[in-house]
N, C-alpha and C. Protein backbone atom coordinates (compact mmCIF):
# COMPACT_ATOMS: atom_id res chain seq x y z
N UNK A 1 0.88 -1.20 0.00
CA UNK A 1 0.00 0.00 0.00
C UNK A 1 0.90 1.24 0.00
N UNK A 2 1.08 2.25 -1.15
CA UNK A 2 1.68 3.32 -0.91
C UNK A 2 1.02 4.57 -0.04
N UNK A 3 1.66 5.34 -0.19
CA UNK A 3 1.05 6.78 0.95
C UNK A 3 0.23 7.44 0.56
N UNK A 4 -0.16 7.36 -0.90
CA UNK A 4 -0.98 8.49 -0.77
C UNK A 4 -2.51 7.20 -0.52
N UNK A 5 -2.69 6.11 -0.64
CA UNK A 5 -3.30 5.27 -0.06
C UNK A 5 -3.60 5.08 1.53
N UNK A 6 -2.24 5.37 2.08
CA UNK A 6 -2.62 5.25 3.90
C UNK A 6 -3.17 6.96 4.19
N UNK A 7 -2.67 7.55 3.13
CA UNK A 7 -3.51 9.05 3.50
C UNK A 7 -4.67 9.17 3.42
N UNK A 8 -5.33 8.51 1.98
CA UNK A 8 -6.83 8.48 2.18
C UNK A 8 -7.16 7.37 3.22
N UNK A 9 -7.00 6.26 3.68
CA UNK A 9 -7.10 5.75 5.16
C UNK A 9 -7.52 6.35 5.69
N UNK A 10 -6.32 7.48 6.28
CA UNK A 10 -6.70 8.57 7.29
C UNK A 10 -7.57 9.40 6.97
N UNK A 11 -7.97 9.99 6.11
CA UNK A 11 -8.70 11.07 6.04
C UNK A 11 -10.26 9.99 6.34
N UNK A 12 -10.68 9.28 6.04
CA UNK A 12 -11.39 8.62 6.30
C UNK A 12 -12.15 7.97 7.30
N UNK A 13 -10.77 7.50 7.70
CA UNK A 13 -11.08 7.55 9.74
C UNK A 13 -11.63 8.67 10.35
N UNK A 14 -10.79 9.92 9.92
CA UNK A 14 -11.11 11.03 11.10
C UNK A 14 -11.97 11.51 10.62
N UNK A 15 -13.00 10.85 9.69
CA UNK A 15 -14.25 11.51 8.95
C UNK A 15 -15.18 10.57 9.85
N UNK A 16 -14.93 9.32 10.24
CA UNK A 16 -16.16 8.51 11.16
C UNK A 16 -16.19 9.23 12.05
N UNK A 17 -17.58 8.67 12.37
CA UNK A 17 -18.25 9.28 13.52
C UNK A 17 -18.51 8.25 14.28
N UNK A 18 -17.82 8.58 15.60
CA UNK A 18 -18.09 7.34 16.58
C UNK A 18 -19.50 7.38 17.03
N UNK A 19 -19.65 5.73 17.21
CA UNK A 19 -21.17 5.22 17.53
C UNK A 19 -21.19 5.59 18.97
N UNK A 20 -22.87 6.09 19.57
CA UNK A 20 -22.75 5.68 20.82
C UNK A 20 -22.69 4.90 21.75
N UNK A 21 -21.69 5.16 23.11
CA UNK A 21 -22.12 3.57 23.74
C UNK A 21 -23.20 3.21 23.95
N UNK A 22 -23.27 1.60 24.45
CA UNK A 22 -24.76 0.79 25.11
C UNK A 22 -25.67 2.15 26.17
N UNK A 23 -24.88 2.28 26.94
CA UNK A 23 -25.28 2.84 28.03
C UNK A 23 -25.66 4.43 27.90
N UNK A 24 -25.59 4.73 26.95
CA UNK A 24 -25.85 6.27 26.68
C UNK A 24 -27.46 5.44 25.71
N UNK A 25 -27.64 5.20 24.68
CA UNK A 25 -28.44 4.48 24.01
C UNK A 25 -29.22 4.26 25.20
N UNK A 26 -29.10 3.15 25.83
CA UNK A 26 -30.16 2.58 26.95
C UNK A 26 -30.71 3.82 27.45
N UNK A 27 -30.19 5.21 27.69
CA UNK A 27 -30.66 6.10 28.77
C UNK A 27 -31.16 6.91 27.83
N UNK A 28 -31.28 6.98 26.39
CA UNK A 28 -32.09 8.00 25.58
C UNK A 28 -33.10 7.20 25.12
N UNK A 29 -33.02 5.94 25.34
CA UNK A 29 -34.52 4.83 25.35
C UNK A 29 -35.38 5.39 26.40
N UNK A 30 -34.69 5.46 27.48
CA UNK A 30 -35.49 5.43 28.77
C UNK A 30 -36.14 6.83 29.10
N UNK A 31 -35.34 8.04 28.86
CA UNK A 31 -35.99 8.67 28.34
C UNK A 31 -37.18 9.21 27.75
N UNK A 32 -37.27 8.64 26.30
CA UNK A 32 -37.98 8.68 25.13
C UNK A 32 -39.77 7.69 25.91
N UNK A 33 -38.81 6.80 26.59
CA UNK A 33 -40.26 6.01 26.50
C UNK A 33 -40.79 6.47 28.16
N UNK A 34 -40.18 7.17 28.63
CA UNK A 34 -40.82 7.69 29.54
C UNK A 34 -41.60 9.26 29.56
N UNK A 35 -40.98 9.60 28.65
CA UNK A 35 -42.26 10.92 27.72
C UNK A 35 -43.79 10.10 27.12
N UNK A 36 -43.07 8.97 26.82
CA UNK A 36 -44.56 8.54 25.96
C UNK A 36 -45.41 7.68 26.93
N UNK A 37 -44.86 7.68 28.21
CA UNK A 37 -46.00 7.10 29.35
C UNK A 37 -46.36 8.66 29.89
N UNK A 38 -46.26 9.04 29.92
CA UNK A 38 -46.64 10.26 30.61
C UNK A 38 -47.41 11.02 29.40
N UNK A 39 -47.44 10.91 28.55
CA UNK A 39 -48.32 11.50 27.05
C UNK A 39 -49.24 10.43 27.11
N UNK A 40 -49.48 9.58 27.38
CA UNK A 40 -50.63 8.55 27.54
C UNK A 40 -51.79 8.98 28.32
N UNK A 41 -51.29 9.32 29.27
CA UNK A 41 -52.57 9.83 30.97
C UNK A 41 -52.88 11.15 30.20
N UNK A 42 -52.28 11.93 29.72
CA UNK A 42 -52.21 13.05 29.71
C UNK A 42 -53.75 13.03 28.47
N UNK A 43 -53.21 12.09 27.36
CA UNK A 43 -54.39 12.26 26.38
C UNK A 43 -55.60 11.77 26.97
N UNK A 44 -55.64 10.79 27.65
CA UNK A 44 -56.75 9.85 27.99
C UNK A 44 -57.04 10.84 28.73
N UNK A 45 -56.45 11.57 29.52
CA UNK A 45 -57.57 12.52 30.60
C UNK A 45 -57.97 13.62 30.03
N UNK A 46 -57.58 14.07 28.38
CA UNK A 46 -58.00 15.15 27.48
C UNK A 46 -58.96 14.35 27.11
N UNK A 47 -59.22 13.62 26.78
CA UNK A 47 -60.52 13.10 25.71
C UNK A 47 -61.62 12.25 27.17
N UNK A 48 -61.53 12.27 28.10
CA UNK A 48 -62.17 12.37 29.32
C UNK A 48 -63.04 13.15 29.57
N UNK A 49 -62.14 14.44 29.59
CA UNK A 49 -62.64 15.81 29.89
C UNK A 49 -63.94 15.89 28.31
N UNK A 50 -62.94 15.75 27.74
CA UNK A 50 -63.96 15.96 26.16
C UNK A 50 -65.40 15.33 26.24
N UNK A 51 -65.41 14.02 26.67
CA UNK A 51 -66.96 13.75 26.71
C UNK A 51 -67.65 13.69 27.80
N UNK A 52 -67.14 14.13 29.18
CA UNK A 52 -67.70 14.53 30.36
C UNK A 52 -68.57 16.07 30.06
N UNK A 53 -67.69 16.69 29.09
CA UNK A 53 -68.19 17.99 28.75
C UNK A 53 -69.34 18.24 27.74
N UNK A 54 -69.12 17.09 26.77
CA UNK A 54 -70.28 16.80 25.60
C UNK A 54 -71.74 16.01 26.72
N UNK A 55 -71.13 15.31 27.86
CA UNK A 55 -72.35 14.66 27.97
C UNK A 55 -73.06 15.66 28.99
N UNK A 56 -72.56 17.22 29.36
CA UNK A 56 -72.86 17.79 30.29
C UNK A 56 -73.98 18.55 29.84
N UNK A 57 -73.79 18.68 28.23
CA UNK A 57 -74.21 19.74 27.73
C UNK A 57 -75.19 19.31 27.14
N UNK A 58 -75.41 17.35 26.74
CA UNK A 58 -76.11 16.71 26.77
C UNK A 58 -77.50 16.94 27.48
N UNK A 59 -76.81 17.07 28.39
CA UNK A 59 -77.79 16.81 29.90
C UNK A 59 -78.67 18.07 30.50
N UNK A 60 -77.96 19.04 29.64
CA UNK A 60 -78.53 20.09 29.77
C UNK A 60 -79.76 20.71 28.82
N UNK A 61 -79.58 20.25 27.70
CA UNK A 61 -80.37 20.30 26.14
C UNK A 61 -81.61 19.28 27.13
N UNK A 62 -81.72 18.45 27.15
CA UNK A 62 -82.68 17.55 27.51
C UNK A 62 -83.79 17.86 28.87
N UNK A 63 -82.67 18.42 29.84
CA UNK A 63 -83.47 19.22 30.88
C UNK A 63 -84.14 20.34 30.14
N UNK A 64 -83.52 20.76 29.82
CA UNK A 64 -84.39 22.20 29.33
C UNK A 64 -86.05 21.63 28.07
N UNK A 65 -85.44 21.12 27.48
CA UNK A 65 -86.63 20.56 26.26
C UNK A 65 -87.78 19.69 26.87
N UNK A 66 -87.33 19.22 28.44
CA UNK A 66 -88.19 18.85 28.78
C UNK A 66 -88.98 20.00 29.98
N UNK A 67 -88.60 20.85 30.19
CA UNK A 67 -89.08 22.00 30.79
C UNK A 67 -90.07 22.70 30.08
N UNK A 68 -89.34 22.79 28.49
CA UNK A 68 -90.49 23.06 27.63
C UNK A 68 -91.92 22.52 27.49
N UNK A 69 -91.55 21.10 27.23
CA UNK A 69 -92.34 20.30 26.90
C UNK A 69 -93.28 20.21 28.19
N UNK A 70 -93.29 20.56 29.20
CA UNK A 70 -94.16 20.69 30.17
C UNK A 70 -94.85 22.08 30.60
N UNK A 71 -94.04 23.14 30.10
CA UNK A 71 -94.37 24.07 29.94
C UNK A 71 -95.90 24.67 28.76
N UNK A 72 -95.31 23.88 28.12
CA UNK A 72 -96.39 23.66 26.51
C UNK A 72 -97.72 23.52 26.72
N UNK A 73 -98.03 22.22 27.90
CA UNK A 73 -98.69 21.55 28.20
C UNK A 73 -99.99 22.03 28.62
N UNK A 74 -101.32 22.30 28.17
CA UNK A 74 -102.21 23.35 28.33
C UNK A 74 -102.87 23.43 29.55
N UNK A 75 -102.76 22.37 30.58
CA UNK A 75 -102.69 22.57 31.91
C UNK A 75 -101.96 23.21 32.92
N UNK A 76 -100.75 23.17 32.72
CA UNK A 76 -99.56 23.77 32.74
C UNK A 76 -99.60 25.31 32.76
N UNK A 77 -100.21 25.89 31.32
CA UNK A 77 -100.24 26.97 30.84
C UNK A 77 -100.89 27.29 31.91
N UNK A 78 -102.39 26.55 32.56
CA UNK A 78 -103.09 27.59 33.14
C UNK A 78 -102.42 27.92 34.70
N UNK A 79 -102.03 26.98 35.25
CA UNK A 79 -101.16 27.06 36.23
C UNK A 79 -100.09 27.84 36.32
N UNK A 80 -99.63 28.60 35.39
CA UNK A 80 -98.75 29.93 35.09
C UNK A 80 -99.31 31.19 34.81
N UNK A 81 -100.81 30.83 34.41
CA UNK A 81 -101.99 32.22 35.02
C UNK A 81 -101.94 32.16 35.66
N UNK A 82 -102.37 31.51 36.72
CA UNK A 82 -102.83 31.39 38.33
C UNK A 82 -101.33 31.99 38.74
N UNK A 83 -100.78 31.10 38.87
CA UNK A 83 -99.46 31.77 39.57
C UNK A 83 -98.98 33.45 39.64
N UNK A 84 -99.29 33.43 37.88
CA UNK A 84 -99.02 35.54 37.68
C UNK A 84 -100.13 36.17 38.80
N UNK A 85 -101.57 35.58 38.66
CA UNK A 85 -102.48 36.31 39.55
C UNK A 85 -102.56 36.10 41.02
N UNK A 86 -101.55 35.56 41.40
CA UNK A 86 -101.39 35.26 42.71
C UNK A 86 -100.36 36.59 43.31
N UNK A 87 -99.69 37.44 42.42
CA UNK A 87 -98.96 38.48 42.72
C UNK A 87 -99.57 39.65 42.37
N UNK A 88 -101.24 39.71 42.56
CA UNK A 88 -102.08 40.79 42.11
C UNK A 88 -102.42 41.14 43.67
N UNK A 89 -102.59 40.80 44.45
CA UNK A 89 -102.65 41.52 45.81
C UNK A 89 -101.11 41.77 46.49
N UNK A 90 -100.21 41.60 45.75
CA UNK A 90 -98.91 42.43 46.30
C UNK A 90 -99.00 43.76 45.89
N UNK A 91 -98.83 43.51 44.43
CA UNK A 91 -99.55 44.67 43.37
C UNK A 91 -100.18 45.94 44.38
N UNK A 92 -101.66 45.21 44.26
CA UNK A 92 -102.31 46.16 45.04
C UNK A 92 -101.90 46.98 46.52
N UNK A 93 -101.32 45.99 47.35
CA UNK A 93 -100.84 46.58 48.23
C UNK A 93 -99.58 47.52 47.96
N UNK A 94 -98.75 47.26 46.84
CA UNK A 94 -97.90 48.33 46.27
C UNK A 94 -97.98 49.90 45.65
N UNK A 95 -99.46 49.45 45.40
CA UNK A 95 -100.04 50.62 44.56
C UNK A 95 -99.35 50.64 43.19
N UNK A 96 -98.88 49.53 42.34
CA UNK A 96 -98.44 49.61 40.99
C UNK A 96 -99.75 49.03 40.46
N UNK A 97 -100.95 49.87 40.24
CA UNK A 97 -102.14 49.66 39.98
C UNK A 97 -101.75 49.25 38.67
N UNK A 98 -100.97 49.92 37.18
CA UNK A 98 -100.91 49.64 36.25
C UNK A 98 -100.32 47.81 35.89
N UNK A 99 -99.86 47.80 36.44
CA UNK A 99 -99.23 46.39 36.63
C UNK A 99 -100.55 45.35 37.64
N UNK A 100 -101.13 46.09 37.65
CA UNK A 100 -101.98 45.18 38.61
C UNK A 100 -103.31 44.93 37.63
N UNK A 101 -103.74 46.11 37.04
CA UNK A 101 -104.59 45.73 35.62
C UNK A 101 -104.13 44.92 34.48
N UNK A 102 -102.84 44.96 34.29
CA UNK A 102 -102.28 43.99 33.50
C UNK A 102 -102.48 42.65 34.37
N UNK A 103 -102.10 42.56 34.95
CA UNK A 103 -102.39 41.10 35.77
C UNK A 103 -103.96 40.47 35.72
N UNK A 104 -104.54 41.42 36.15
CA UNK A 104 -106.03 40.90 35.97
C UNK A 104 -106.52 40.81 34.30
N UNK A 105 -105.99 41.55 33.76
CA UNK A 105 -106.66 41.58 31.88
C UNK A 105 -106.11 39.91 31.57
N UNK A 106 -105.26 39.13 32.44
CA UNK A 106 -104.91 37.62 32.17
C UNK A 106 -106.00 37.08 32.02
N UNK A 107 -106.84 37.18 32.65
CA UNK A 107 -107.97 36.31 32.62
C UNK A 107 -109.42 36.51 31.37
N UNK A 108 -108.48 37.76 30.69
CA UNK A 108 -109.39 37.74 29.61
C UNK A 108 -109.79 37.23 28.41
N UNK A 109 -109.57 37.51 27.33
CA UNK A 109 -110.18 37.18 25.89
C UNK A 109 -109.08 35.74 26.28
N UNK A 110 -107.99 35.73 26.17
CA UNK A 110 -107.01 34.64 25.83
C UNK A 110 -107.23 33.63 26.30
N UNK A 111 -107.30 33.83 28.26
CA UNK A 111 -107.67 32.61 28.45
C UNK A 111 -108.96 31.80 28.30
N UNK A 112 -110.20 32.48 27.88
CA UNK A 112 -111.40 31.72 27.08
C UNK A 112 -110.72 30.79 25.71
N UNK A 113 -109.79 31.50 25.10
CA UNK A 113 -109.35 30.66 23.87
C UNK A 113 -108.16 29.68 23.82
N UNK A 114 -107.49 29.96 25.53
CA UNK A 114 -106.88 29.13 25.91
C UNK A 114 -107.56 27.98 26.16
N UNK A 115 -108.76 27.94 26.62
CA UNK A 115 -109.70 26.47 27.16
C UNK A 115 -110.07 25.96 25.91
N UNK A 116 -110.73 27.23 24.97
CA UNK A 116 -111.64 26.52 24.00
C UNK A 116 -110.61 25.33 22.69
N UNK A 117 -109.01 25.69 22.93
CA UNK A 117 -108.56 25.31 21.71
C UNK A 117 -107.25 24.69 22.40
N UNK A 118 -107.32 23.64 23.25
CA UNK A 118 -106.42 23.00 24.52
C UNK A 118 -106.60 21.82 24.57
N UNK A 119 -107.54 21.27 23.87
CA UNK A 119 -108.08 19.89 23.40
C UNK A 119 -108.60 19.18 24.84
N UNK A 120 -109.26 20.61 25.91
CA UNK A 120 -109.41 19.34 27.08
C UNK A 120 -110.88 18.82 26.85
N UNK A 121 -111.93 17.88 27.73
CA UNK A 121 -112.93 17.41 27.36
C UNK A 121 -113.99 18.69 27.00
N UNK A 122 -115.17 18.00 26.29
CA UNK A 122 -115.84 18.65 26.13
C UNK A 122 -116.52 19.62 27.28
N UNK A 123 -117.01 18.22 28.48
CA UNK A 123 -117.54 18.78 29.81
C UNK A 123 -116.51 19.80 30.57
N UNK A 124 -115.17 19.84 30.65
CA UNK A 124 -114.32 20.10 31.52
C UNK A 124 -114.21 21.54 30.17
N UNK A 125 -114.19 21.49 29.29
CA UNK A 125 -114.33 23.29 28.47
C UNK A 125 -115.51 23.87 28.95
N UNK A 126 -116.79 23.05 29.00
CA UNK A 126 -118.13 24.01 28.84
C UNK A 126 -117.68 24.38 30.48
N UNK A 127 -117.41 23.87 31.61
CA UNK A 127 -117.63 23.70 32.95
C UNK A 127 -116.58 25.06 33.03
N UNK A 128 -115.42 25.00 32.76
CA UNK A 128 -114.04 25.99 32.77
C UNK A 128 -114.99 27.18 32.16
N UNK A 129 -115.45 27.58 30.69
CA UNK A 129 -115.65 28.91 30.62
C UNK A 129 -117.19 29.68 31.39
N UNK A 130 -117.91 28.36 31.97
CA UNK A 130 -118.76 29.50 32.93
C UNK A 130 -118.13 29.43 33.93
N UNK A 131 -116.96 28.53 34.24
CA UNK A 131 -116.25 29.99 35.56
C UNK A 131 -115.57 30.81 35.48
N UNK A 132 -114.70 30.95 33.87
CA UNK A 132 -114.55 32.40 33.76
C UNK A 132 -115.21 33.45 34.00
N UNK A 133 -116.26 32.89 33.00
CA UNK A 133 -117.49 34.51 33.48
C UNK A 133 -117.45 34.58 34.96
N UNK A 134 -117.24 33.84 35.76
CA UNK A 134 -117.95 34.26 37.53
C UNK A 134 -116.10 34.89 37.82
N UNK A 135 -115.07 34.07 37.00
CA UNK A 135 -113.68 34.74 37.63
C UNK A 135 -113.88 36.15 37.18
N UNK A 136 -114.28 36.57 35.91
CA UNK A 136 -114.17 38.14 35.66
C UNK A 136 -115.14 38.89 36.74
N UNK A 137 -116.50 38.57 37.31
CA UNK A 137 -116.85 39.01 38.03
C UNK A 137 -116.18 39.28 38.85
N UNK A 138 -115.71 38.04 39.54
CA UNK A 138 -114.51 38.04 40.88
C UNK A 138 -113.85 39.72 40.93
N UNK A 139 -113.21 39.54 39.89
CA UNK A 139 -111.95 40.37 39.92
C UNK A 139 -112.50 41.96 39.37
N UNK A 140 -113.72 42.31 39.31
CA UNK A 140 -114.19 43.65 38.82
C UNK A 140 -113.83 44.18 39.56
N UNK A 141 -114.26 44.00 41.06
CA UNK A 141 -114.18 45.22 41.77
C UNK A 141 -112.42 45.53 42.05
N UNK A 142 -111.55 44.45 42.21
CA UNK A 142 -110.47 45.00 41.88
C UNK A 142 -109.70 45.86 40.87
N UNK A 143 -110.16 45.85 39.55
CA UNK A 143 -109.57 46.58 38.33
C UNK A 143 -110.52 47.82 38.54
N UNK A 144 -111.99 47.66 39.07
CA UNK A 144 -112.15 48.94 38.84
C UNK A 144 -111.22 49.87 39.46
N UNK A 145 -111.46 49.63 40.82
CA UNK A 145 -110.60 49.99 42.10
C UNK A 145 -109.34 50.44 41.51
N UNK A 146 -108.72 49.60 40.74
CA UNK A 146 -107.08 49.69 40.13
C UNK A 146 -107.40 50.94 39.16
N UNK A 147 -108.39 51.07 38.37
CA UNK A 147 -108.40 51.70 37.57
C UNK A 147 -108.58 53.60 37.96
N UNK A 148 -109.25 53.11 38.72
CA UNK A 148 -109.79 54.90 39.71
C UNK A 148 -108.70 55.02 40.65
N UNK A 149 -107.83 54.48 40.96
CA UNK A 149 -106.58 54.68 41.48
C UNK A 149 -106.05 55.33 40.44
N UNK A 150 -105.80 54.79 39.56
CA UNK A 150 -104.66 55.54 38.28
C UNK A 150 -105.18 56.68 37.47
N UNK A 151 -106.62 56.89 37.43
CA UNK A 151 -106.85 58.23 36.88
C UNK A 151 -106.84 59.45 38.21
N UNK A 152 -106.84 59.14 39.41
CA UNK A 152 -106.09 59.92 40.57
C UNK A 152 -105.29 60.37 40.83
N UNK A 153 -104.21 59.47 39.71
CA UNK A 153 -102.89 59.83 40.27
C UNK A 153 -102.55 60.64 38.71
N UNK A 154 -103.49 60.74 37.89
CA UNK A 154 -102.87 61.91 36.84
C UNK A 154 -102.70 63.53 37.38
N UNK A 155 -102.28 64.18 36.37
CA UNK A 155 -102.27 65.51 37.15
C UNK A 155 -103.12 66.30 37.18
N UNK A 156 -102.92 67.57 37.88
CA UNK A 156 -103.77 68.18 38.59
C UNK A 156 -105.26 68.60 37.84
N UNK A 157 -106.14 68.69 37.83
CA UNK A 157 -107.41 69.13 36.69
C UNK A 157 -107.67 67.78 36.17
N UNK A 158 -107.17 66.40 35.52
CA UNK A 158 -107.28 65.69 34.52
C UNK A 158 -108.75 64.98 35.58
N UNK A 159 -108.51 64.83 36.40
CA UNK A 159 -109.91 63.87 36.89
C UNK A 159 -110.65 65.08 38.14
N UNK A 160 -111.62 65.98 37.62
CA UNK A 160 -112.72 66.39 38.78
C UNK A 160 -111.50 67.51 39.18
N UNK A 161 -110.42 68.31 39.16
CA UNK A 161 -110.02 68.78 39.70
C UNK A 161 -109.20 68.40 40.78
N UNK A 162 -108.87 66.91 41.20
CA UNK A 162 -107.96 66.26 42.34
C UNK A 162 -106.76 66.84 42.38
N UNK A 163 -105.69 66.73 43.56
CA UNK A 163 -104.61 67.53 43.05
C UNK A 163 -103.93 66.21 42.66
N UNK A 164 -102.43 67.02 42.36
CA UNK A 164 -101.91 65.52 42.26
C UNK A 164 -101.00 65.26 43.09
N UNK A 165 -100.39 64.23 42.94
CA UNK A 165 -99.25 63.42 43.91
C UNK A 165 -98.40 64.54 44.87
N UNK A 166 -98.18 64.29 45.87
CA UNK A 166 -97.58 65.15 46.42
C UNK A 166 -97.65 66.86 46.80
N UNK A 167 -99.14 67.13 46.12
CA UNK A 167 -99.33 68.61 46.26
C UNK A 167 -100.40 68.71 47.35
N UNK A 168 -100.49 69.81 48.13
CA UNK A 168 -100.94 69.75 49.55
C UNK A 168 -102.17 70.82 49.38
N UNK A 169 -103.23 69.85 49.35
CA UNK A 169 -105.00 71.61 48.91
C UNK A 169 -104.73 72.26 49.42
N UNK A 170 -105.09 73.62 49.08
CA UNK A 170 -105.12 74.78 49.61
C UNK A 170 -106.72 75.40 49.47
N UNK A 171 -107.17 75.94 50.59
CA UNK A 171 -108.69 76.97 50.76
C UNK A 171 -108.96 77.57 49.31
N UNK A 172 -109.93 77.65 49.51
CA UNK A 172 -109.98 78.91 48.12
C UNK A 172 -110.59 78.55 46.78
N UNK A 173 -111.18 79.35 45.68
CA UNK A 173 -111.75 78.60 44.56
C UNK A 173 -110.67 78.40 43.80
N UNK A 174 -111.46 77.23 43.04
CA UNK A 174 -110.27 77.17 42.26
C UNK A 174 -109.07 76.00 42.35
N UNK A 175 -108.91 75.98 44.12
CA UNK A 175 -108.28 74.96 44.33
C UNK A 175 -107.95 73.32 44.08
N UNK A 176 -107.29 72.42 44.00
CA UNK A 176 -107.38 70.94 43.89
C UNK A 176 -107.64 70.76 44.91
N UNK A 177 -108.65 69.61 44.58
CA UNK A 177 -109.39 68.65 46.23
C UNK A 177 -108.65 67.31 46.26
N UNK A 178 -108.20 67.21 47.44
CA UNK A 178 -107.24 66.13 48.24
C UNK A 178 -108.14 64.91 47.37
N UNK A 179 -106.87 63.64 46.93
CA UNK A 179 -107.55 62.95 46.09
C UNK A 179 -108.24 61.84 47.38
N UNK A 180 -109.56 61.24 47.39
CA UNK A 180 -109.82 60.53 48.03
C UNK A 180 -109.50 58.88 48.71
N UNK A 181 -109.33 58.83 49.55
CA UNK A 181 -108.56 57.31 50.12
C UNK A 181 -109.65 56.22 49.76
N UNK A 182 -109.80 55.49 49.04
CA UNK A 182 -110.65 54.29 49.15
C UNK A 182 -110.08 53.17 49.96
N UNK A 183 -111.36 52.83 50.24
CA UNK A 183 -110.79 51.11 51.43
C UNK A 183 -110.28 50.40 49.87
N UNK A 184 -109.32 49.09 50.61
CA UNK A 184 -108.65 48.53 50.06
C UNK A 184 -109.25 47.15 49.99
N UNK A 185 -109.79 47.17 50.91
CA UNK A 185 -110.18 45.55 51.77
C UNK A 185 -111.30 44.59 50.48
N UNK A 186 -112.08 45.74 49.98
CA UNK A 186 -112.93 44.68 48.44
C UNK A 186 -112.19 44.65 47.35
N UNK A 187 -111.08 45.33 47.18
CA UNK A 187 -110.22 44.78 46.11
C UNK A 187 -109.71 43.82 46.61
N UNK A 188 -109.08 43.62 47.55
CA UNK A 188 -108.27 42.43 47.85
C UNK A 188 -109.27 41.27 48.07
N UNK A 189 -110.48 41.56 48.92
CA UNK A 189 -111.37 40.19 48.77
C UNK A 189 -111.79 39.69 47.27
N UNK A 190 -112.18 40.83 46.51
CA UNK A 190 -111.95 40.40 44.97
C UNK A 190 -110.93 39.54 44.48
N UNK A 191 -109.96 39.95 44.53
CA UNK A 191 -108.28 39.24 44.44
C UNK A 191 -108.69 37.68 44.77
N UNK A 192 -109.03 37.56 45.81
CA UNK A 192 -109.44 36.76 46.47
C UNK A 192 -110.11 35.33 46.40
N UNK A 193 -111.10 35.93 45.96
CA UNK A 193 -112.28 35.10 45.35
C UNK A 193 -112.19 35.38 43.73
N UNK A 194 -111.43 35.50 43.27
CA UNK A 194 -110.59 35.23 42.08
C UNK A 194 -109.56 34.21 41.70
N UNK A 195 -108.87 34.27 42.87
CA UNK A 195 -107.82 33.25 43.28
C UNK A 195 -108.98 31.66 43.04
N UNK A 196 -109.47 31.82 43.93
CA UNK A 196 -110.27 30.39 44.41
C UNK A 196 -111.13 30.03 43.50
N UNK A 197 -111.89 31.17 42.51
CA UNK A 197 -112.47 30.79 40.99
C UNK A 197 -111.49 30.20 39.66
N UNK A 198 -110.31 30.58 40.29
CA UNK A 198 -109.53 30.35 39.29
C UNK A 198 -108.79 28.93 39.55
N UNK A 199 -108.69 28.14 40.89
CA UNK A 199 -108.54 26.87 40.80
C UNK A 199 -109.83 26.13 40.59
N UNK A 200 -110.59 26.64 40.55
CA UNK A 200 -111.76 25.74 40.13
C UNK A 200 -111.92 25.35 38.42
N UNK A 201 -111.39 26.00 37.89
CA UNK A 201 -111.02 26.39 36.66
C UNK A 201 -109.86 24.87 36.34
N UNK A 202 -108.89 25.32 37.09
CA UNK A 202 -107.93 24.08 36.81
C UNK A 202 -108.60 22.93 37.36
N UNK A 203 -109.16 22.71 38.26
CA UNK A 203 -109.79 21.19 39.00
C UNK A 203 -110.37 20.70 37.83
N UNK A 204 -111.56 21.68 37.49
CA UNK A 204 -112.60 21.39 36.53
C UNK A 204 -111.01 20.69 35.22
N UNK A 205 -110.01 21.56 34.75
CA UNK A 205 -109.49 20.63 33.00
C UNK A 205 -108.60 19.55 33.44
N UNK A 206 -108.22 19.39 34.95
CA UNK A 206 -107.45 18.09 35.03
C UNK A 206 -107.67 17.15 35.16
């Protein structure tokens, strides 16, 4: 072998690249495969979370649709009149008369067409709308009551000359007359015996 032969030799050698030992190898195994146990828990408790969260939301769609679905329910419905008119003698005792005529106008045109088109029996419709008629009775003397409250409280001249809110009569012609106090006590017995016409109403469609 001449030299310029053992030269390329050399250049050759000091061009390898030494392998690593066993023991360096073994510890970039151990390593490696100990990232990929720990990336294991890690996914399984991501895709955990993932359908704990789908089935939450599950669970929530279904509650609600069935809230509806009972809500819908034309018995139901009337039991969410009753309930609104059960906050008509707070009303009154509040003096938010306007809100208190809205409360009572519930029992009007709608709920007749709530009974008539609710598919309940024939007997249990005819029986329900003659106690409407006796519930609107019920509740007259309250809306009137509600109603002559609120043209009282307009201003001064608009009803008979009354004064208005907060202004104090004074002698003399001409003057506003102190608006008058009505008892409270037959609106609220109205209220009342409204209430109790109006479960008769539900007894009678269930």
């Amino acid at each position: 072998m001449d030299a310029r032969q053992l030269s390329d030799l050399g250049v050759v050698a000091a061009l390898r690249v030494p392998s690593q030992p066993p023991a360096a190898q073994q510890s970039r195994r151990s390593v490696l495969g100990a990232i990929a146990a720990l990336s294991v828990p890690a996914a399984a408790h991501a895709e955990t979370s993932r359908e704990k969260i789908k089935a939450d939301m599950y669970a929530k769609v279904k509650v609600r649709e069935e809230a509806d679905r009972l809500a819908a329910m034309p018995i139901n419905k009337l039991k969410a009149l009753r309930a609104t008119l059960v906050t008509a003698p707070e009303l009154l005792e509040s003096e938010d008369f306007g809100e208190l005529r809205e409360t009572i106008g519930l029992s009007g045109l709608g709920l007749s067409k709530l009974l008539k088109t609710s598919g309940f029996s024939s007997a249990a419709t005819q029986k329900s709308l003659e106690l409407v008629v006796q519930l609107r009775k019920d509740l007259l003397v309250a809306d009137q009551y509600a109603y002559t409250a609120q043209m009282s409280n307009l201003p001064t001249g608009a009803l008979s000359g009354y004064c208005a809110p907060g202004v104090v009569p004074r002698d003399g012609p001409g003057s506003c007359k102190p608006v008058p106090t009505a008892d409270k006590a037959p609106a609220l017995a109205s209220l009342k015996a409204g209430l109790a016409t109006f479960d008769e109403i539900i007894k009678a469609c269930s």
